[in-house]
Protein backbone atom coordinates (compact mmCIF):
# COMPACT_ATOMS: atom_id res chain seq x y z
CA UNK A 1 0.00 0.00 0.00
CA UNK A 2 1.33 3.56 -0.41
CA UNK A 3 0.45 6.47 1.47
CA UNK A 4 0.33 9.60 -0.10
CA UNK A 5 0.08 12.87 2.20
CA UNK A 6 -0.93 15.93 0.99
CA UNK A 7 -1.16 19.72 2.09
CA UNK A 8 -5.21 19.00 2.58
CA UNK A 9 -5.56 15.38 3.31
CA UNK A 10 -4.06 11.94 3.26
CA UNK A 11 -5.43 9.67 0.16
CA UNK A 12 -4.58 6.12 0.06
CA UNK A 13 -3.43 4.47 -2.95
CA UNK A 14 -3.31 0.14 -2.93
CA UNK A 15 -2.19 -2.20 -5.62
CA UNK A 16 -1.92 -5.47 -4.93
CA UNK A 17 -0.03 -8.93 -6.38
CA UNK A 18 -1.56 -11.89 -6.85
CA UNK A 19 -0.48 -16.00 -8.34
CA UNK A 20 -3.24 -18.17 -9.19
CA UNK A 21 -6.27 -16.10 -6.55
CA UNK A 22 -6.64 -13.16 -4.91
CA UNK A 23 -8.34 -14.63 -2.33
CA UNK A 24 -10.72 -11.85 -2.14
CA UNK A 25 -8.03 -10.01 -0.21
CA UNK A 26 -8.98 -6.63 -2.11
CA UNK A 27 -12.58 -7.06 -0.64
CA UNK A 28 -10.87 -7.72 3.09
CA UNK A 29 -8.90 -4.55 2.25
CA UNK A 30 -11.63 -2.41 1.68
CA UNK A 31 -13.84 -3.92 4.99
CA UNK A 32 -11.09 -3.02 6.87
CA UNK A 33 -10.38 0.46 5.49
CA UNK A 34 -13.99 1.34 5.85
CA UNK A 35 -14.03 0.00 9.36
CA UNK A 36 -10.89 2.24 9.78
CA UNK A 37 -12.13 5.46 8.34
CA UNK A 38 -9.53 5.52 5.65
CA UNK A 39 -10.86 6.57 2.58
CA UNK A 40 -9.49 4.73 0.09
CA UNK A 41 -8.20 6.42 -3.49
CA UNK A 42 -7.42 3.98 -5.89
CA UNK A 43 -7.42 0.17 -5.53
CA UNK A 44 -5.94 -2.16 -8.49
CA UNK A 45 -5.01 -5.69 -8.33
CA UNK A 46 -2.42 -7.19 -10.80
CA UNK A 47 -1.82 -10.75 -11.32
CA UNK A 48 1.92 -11.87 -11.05
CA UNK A 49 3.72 -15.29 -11.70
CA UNK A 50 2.26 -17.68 -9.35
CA UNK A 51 4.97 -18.93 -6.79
CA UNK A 52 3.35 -21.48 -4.90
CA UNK A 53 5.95 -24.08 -5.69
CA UNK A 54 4.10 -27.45 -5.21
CA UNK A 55 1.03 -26.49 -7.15
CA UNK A 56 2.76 -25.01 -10.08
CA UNK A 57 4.91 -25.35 -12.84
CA UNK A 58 6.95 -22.70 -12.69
CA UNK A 59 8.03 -22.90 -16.44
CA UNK A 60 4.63 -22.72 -18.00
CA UNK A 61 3.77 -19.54 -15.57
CA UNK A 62 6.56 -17.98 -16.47
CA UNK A 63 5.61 -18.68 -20.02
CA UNK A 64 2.25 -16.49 -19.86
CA UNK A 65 2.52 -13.03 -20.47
CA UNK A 66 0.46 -11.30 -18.00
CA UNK A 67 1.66 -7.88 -19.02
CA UNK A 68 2.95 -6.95 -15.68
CA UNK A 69 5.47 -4.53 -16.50
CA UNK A 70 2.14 -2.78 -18.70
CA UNK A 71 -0.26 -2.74 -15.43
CA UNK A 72 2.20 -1.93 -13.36
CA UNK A 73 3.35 1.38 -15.38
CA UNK A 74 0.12 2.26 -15.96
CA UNK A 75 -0.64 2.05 -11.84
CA UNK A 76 2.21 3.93 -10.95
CA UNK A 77 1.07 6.49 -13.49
CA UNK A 78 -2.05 7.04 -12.00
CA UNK A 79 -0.57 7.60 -8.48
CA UNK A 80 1.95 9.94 -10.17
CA UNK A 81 -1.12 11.78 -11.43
CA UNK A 82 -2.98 11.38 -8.29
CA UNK A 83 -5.67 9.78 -9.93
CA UNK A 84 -9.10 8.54 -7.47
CA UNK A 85 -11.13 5.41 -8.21
C-alpha cells in the first residue's frame, strides 16, 4: 500500500499482487479500510507469476505473459497523477 500525504488530506493508494487467486483479499482490504475510516483512493489488483511451488509449474507460468510490466506502469502512473477510483 502507499500512502500519499498531501497539504489538505491523506489519500490512500493500494495495488496489490496476486499468483493463481486473490483470495478476495482486495474485498478484506476495503472492509477493513472502511471500518478504519480511511478513505481509500485507488485500488488495483495485478496478477503476477504464481509462486506457490508445489502447485505449479513454474516454467509454463513464467511462459504467460500477463503484461505486468504494462499494469504496473500504468498504476504507478495514475498515483503519479494522483488519480481517485
Amino acid at each position: 500500500m502507499v500512502f500519499y500525504f498531501t497539504g489538505t488530506g491523506n489519500s490512500l493508494y493500494v495495488i496489490m499482487t496476486y499468483g493463481c487467486s486473490n483470495g478476495a483479499a482486495m474485498q478484506i482490504i476495503r472492509k477493513i479500510a472502511a471500518e478504519c475510516h480511511l478513505p481509500l483512493a485507488y485500488t488495483r489488483t495485478v496478477k503476477m507469476v504464481d509462486n506457490y511451488l508445489p502447485g505449479f509449474d513454474m516454467e509454463a507460468e513464467k511462459a504467460m505473459d500477463k503484461k505486468v510490466d504494462f499494469k504496473m506502469a500504468d498504476n504507478l502512473r495514475d498515483i503519479a497523477n494522483r488519480r481517485h477510483d
